[in-house]
C-alpha atoms as a PDB file:
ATOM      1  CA  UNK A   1      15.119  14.386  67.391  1.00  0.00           C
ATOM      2  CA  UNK A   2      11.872  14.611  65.234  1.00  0.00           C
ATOM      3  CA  UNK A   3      10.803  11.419  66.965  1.00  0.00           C
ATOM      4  CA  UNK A   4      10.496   9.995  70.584  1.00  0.00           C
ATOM      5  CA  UNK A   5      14.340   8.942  72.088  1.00  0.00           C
ATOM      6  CA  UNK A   6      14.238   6.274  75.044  1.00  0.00           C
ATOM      7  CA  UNK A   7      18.206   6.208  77.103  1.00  0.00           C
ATOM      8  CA  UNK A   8      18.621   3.033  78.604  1.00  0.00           C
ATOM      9  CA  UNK A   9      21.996   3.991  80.993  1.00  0.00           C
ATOM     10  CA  UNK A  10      23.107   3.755  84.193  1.00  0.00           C
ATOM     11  CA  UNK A  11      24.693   6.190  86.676  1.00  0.00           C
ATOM     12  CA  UNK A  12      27.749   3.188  87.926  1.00  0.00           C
ATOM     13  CA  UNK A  13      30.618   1.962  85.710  1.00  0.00           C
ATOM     14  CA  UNK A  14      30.550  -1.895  84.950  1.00  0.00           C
ATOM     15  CA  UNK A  15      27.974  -4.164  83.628  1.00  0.00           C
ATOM     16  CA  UNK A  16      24.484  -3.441  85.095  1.00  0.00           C
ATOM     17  CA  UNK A  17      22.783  -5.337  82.572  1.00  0.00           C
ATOM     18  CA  UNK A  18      21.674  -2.542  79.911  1.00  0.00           C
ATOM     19  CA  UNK A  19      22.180  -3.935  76.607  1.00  0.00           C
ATOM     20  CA  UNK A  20      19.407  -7.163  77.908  1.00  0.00           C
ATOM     21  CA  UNK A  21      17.763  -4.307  78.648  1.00  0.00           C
ATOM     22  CA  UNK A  22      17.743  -2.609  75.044  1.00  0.00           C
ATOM     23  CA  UNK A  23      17.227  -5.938  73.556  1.00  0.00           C
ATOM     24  CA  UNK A  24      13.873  -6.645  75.278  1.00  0.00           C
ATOM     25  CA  UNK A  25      12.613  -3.002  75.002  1.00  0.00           C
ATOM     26  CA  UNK A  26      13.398  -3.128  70.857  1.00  0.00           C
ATOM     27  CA  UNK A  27      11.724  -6.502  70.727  1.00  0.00           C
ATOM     28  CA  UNK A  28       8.832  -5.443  73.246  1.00  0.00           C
ATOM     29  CA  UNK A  29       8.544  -2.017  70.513  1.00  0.00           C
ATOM     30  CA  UNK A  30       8.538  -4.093  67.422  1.00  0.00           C
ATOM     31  CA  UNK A  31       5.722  -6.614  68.554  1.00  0.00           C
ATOM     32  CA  UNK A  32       3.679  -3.630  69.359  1.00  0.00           C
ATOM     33  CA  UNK A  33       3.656  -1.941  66.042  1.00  0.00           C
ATOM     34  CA  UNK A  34       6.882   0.278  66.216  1.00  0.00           C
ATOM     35  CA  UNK A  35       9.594   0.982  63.917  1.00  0.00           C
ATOM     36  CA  UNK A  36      12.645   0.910  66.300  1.00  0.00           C
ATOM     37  CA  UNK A  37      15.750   2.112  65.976  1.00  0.00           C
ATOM     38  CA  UNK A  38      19.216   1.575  68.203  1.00  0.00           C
ATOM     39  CA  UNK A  39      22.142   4.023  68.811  1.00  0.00           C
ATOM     40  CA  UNK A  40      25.113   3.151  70.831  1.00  0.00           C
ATOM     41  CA  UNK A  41      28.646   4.573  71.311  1.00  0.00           C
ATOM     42  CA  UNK A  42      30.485   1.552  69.345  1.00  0.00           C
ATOM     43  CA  UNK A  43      32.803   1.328  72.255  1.00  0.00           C
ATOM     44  CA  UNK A  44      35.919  -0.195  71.276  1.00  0.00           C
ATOM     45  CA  UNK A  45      35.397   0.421  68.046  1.00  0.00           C
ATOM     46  CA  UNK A  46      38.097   0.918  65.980  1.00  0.00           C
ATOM     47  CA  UNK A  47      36.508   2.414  62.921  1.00  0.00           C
ATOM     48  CA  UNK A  48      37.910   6.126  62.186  1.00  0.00           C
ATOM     49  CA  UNK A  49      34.726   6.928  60.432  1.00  0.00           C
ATOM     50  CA  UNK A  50      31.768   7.542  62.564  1.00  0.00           C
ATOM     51  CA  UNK A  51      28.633   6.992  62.605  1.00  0.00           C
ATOM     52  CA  UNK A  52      29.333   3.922  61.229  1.00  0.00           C
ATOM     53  CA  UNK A  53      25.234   1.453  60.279  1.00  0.00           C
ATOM     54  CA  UNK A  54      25.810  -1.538  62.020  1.00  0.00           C
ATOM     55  CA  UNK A  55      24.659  -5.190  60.530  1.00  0.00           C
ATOM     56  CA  UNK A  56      24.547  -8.453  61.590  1.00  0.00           C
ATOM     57  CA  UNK A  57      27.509  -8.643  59.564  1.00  0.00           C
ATOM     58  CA  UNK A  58      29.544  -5.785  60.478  1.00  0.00           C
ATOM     59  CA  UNK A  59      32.813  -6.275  62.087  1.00  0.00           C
ATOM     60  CA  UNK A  60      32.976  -5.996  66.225  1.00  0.00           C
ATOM     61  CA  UNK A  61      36.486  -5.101  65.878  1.00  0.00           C
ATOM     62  CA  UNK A  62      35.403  -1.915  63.593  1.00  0.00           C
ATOM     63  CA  UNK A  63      32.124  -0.876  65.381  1.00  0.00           C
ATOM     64  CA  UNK A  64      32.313  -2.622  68.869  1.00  0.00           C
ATOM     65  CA  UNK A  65      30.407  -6.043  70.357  1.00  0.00           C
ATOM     66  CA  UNK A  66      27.270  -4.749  71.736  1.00  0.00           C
ATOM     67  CA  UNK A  67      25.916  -3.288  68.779  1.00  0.00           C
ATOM     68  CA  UNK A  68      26.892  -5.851  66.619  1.00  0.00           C
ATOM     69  CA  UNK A  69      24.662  -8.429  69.160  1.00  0.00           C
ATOM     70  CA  UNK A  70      21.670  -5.923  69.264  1.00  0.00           C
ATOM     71  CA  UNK A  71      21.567  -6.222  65.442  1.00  0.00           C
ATOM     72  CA  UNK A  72      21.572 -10.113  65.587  1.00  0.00           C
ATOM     73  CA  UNK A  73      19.190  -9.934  68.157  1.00  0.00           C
ATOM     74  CA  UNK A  74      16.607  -7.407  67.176  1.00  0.00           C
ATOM     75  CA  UNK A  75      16.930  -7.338  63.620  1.00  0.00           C
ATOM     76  CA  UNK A  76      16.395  -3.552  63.297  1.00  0.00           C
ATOM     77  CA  UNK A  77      18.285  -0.463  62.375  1.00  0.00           C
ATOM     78  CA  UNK A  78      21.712   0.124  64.606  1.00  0.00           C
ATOM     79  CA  UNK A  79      23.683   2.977  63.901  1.00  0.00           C
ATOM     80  CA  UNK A  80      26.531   3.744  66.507  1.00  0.00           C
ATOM     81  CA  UNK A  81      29.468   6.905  66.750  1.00  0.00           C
ATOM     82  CA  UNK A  82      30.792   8.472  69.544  1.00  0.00           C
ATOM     83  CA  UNK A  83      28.576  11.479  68.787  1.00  0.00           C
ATOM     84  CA  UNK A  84      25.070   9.768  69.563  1.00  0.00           C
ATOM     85  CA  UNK A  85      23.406  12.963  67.563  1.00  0.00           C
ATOM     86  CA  UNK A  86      25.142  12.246  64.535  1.00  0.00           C
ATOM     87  CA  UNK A  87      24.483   8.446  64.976  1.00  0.00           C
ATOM     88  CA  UNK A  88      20.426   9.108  65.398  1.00  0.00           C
ATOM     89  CA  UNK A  89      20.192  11.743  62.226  1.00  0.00           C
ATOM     90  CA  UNK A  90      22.532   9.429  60.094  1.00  0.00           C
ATOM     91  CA  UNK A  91      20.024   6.212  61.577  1.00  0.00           C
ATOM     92  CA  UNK A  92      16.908   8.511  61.109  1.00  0.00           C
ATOM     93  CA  UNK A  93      18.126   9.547  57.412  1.00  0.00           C
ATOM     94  CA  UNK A  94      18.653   5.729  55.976  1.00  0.00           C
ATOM     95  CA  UNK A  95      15.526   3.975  58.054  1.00  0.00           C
ATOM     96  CA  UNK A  96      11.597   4.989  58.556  1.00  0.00           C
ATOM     97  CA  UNK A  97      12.007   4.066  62.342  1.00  0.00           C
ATOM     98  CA  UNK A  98       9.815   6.050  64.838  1.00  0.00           C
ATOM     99  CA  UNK A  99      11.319   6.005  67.767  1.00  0.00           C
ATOM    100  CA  UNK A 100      14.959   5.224  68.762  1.00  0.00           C
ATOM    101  CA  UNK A 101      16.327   3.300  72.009  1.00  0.00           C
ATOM    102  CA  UNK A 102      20.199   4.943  73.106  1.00  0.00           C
ATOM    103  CA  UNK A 103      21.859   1.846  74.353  1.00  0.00           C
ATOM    104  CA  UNK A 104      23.696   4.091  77.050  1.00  0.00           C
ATOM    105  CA  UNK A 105      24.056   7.614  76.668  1.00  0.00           C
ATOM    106  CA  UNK A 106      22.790   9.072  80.257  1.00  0.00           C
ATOM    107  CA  UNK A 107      25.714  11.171  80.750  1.00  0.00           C
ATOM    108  CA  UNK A 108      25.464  11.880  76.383  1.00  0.00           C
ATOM    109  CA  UNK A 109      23.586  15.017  77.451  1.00  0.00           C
ATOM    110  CA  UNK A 110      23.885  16.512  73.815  1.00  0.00           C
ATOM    111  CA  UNK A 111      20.758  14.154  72.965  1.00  0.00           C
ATOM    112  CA  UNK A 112      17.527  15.298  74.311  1.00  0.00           C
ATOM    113  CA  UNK A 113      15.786  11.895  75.449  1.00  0.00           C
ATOM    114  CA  UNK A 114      12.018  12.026  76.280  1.00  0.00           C
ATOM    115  CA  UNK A 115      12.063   8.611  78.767  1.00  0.00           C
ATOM    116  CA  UNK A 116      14.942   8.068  80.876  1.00  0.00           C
ATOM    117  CA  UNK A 117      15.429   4.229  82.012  1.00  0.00           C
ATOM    118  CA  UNK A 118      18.275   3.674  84.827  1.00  0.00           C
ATOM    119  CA  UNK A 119      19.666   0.110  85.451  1.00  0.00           C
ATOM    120  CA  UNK A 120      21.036  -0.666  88.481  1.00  0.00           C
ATOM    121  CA  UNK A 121      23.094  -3.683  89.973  1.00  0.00           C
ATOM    122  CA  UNK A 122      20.467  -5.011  92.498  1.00  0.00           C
ATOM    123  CA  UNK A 123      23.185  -7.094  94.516  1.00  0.00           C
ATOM    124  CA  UNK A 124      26.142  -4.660  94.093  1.00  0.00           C
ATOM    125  CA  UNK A 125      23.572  -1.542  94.153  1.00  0.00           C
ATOM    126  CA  UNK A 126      25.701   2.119  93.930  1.00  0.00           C
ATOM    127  CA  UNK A 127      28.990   0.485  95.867  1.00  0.00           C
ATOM    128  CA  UNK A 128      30.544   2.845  98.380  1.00  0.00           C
ATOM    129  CA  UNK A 129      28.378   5.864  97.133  1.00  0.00           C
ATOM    130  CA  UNK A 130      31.618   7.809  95.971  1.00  0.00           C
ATOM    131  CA  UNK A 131      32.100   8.824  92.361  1.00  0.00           C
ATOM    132  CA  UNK A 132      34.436   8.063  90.165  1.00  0.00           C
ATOM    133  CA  UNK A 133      37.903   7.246  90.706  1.00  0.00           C
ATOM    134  CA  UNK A 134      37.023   7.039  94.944  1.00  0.00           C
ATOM    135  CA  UNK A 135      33.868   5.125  94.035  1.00  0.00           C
ATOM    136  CA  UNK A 136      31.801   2.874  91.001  1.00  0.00           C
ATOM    137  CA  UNK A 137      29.320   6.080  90.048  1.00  0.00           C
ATOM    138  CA  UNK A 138      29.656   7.956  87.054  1.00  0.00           C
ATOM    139  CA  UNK A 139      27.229  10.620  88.749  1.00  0.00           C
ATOM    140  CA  UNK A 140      25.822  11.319  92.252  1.00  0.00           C
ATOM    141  CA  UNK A 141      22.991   9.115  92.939  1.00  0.00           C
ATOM    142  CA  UNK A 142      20.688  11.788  93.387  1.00  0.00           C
ATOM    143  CA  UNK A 143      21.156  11.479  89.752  1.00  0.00           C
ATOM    144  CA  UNK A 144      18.420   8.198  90.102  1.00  0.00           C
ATOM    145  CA  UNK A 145      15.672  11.171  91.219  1.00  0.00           C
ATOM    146  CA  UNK A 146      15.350  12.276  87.473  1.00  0.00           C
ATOM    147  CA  UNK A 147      15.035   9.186  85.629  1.00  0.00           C
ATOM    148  CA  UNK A 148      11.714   8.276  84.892  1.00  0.00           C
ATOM    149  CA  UNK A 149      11.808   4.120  85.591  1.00  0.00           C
ATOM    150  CA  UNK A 150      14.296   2.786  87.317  1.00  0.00           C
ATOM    151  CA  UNK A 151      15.062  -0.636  87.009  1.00  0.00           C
ATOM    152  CA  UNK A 152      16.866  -3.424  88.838  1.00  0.00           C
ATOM    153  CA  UNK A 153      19.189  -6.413  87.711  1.00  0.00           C
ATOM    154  CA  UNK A 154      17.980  -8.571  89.967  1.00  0.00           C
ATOM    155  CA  UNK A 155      16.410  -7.671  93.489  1.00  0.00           C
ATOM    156  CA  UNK A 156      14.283  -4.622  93.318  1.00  0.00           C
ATOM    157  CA  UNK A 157      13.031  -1.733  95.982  1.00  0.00           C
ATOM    158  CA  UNK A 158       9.657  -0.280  95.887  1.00  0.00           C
ATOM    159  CA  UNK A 159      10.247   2.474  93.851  1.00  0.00           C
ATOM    160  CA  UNK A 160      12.159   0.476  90.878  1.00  0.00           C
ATOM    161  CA  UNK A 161      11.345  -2.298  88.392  1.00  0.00           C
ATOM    162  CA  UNK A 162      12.644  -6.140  88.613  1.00  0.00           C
ATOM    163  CA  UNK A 163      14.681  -7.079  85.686  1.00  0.00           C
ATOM    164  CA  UNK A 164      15.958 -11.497  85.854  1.00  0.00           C
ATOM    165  CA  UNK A 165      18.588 -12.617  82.945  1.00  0.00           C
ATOM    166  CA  UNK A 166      16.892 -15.914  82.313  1.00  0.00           C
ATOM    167  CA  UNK A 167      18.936 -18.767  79.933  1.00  0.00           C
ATOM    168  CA  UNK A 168      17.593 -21.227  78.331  1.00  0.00           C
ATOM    169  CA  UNK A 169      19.906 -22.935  75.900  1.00  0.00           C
ATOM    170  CA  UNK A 170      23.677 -22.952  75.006  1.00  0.00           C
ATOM    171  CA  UNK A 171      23.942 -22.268  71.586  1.00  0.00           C
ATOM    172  CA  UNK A 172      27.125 -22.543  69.176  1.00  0.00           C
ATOM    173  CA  UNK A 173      29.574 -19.868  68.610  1.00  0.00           C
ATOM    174  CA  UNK A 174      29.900 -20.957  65.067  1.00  0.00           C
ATOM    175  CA  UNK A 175      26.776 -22.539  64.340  1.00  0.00           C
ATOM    176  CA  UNK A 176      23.925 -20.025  66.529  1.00  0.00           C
ATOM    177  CA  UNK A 177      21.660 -23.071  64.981  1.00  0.00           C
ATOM    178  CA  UNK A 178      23.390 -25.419  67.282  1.00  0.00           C
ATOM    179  CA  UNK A 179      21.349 -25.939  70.161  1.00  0.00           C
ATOM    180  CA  UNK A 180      22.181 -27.699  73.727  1.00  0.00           C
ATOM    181  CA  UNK A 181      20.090 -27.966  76.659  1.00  0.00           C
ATOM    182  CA  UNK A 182      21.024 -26.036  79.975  1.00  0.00           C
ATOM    183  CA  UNK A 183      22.030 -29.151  81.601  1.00  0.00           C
ATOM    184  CA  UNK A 184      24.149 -30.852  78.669  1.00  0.00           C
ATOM    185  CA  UNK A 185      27.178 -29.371  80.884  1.00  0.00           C
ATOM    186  CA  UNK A 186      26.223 -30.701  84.362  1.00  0.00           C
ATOM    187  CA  UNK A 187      28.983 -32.302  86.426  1.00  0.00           C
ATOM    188  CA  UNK A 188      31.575 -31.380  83.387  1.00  0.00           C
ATOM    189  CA  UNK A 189      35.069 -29.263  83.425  1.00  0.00           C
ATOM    190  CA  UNK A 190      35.097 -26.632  81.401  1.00  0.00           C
ATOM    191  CA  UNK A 191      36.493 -23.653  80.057  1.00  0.00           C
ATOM    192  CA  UNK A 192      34.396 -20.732  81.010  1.00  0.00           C
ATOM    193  CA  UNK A 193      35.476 -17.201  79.100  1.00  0.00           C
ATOM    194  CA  UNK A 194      34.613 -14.171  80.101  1.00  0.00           C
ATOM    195  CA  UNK A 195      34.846 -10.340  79.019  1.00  0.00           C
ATOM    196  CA  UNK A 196      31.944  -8.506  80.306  1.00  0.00           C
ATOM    197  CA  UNK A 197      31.374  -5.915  83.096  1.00  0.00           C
ATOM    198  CA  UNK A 198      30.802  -8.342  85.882  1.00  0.00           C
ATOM    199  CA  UNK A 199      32.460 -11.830  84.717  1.00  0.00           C
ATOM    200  CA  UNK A 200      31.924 -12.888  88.010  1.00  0.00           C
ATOM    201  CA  UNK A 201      27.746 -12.702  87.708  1.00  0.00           C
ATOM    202  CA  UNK A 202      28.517 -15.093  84.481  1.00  0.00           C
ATOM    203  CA  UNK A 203      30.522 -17.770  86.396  1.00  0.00           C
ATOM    204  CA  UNK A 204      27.992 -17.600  88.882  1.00  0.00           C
ATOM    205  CA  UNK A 205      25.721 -18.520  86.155  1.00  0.00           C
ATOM    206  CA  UNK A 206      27.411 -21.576  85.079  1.00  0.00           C
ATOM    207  CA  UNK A 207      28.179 -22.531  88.567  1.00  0.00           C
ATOM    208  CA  UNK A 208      24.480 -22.503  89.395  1.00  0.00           C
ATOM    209  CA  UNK A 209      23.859 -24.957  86.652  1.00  0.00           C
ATOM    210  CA  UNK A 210      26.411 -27.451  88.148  1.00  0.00           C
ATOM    211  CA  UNK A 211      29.369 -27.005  85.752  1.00  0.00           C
ATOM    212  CA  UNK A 212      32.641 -27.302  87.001  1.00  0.00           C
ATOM    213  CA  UNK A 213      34.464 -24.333  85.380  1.00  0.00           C
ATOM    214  CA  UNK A 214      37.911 -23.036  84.576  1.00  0.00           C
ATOM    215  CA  UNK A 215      37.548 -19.515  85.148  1.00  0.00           C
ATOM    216  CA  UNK A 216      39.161 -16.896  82.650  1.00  0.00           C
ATOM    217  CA  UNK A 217      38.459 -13.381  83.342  1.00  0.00           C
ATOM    218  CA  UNK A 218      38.729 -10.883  80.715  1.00  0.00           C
ATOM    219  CA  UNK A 219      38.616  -7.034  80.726  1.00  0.00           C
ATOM    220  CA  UNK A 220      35.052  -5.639  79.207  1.00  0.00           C
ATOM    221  CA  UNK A 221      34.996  -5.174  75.490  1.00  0.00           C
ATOM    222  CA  UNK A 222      38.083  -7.228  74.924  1.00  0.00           C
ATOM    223  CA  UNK A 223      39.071  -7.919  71.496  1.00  0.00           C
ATOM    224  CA  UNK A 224      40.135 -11.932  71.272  1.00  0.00           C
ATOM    225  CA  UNK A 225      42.096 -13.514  69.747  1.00  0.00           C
ATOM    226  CA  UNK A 226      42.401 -17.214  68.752  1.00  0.00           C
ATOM    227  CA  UNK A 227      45.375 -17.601  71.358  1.00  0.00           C
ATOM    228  CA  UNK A 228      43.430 -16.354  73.993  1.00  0.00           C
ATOM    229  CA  UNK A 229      41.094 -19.510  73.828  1.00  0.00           C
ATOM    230  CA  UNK A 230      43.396 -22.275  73.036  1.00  0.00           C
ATOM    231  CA  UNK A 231      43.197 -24.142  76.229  1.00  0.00           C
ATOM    232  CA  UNK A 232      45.264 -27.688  77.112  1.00  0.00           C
ATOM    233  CA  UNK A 233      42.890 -30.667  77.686  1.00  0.00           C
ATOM    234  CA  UNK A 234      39.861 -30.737  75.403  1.00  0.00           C
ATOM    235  CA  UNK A 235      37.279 -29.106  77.424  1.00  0.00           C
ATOM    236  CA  UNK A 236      34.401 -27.448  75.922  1.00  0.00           C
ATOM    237  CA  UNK A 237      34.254 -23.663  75.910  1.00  0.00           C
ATOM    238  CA  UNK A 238      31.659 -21.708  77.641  1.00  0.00           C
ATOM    239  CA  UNK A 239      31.427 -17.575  76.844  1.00  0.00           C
ATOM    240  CA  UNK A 240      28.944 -14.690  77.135  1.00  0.00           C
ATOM    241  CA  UNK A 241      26.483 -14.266  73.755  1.00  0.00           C
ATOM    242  CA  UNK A 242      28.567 -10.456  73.329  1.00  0.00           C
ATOM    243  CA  UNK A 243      31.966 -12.221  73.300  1.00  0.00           C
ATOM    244  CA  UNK A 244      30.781 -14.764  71.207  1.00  0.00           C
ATOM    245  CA  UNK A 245      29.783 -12.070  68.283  1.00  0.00           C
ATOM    246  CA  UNK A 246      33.583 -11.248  68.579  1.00  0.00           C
ATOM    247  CA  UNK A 247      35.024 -15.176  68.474  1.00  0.00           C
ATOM    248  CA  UNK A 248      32.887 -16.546  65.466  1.00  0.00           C
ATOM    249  CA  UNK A 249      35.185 -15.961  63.303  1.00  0.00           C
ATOM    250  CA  UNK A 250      37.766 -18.154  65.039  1.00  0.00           C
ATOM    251  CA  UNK A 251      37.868 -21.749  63.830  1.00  0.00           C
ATOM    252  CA  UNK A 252      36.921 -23.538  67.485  1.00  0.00           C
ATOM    253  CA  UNK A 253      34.926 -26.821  68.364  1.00  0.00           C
ATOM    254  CA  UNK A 254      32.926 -27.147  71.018  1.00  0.00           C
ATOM    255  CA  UNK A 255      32.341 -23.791  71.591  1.00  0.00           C
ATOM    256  CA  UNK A 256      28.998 -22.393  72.837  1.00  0.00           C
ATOM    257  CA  UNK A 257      27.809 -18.976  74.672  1.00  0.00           C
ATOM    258  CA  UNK A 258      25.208 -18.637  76.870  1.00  0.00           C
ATOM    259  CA  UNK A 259      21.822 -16.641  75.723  1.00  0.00           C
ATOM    260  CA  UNK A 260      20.765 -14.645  77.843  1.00  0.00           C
ATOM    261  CA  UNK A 261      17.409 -12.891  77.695  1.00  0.00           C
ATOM    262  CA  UNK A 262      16.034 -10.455  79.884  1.00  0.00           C
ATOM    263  CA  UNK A 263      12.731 -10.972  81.531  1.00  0.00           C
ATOM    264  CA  UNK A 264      10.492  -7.766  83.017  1.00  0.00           C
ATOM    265  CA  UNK A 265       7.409  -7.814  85.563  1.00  0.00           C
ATOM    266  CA  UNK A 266       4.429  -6.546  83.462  1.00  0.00           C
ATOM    267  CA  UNK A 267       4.199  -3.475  84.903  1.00  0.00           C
ATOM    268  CA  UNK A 268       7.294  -1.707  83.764  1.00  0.00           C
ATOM    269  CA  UNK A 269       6.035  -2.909  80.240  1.00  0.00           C
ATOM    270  CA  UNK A 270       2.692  -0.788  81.273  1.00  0.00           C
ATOM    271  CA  UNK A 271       4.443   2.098  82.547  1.00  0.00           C
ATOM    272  CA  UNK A 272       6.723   2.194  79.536  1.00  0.00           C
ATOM    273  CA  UNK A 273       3.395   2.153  77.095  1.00  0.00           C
ATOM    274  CA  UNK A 274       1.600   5.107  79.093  1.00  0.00           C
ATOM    275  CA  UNK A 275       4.965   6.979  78.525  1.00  0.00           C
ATOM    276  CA  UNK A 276       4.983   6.447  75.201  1.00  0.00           C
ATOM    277  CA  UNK A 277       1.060   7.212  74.956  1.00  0.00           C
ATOM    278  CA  UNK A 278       1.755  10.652  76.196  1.00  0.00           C
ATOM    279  CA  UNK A 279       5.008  11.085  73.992  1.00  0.00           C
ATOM    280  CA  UNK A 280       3.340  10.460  71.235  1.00  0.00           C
ATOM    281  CA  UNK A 281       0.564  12.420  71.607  1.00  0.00           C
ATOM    282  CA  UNK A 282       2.873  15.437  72.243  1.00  0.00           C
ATOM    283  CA  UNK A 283       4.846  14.660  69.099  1.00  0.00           C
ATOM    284  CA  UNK A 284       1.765  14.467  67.032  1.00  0.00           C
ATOM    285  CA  UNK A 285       0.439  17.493  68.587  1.00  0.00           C
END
């Protein structure tokens, strides 16, 4: 690409915690004077045109949940397709952006990236070690020793970069306006929905804030629908912010996700800026 490409991946299958990842890394870009763009696979996506420009608007169904929630979130170009290259040159052709952040993509090895940023699972780490189907990696972990930061959901070794998921609100699935406080659910039953890559980490998340919760465990990416979240006895309904992009639509009460944002020590924010110092010295050159 004619302009610096950051991969934010991971080398393990399930949620590690990249799209928080992409999210704070757009937002940390924009406030610093760049003109970021995102590319993602659209997984799920059932669009059968590719690359497809994504929108806060756009359909999840069509173009898939996470890059319909990086659009709400970072208010920047998105452009998704299962051919990343395509997606950046169709992203690069519509926008002026000046750089571009793959929201996945490690193993995408027909994009050239300049920064490599790993994720990993600081509780559940690399599992057994094994690759796929014996094991949870994608690649061998001596993958990790190419990756220029590495960074960890959670605890953190030496050598990587601490990444927390903080929340501070519940907001409305219909109504994002709709505000309430973290402990407006304390002591109460509810419905807690879930279809991420590691529901459990989200009901832990709930649990830790004292709500008494009716678990519901749904595969990653899955496409809702209304009678999927029609539950008997009144109790309000708790979800992840990238399922709630795909229940909006429905016409619930008392529905809210949790926002999660993701918060980084200062010095992967330092590292990341001498990277892109060099980068762009190089591209200028």
């Amino acid at each position: 690409m004619p302009v610096p490409v950051i991969v934010v991946g991971n080398i393990t299958v399930g949620g590690a915690g990249k799209t928080p990842l992409v999210i704070a890394i757009t937002q940390y870009l924009k406030a610093n004077g760049f003109h970021p763009g995102v590319i993602s696979r659209g997984y799920g996506g059932k669009s059968v045109k590719w690359p497809q420009a994504v929108t806060v608007e756009s359909d999840p169904v069509l173009v898939g949940d996470e890059p319909v929630l990086i659009a709400n979130r970072c208010r920047c170009p998105v452009s998704v397709g299962p051919d990343r290259v395509a997606a950046a040159r169709s992203l690069l052709a519509a926008h002026p952006c000046n750089i571009i952040i793959s929201d996945d993509g490690m193993q995408h090895y027909a994009l050239a990236r300049d920064i490599e940023i790993a994720v990993i699972d600081g509780v559940r780490r690399l599992g057994n070690n094994l690759c796929l189907p014996a094991g949870p990696l994608r690649e061998l972990s001596s993958r990790l020793k190419s990756v220029d930061l590495i960074v960890a959901n959670g605890r953190a070794r030496s050598s990587e970069y601490s990444m927390e998921l903080k929340s501070y609100a519940f907001q409305g699935v219909n109504d994002a306006a709709k505000l309430k406080s973290l402990n407006e659910f304390e002591g109460r039953q509810v419905e807690a929905v879930s279809g991420i890559g590691n529901n459990e980490r989200f009901f832990q998340q709930l649990q830790a804030l004292a709500i008494r919760i009716n678990k519901h465990p749904f595969s990653d990416h899955y496409q809702f629908r209304l009678k999927d979240l029609l539950f008997n006895g009144g109790n309000p309904i708790l979800m992840t912010e990238k399922d709630a992009v795909k229940c909006k639509k429905f016409p619930l009460h008392d529905t809210w996700y949790l926002r999660v944002d993701a918060l980084l020590e200062n010095r992967f924010y330092e590292q990341l800026n001498t990277q892109l110092t060099n980068l762009l010295g190089k591209h200028n050159g």
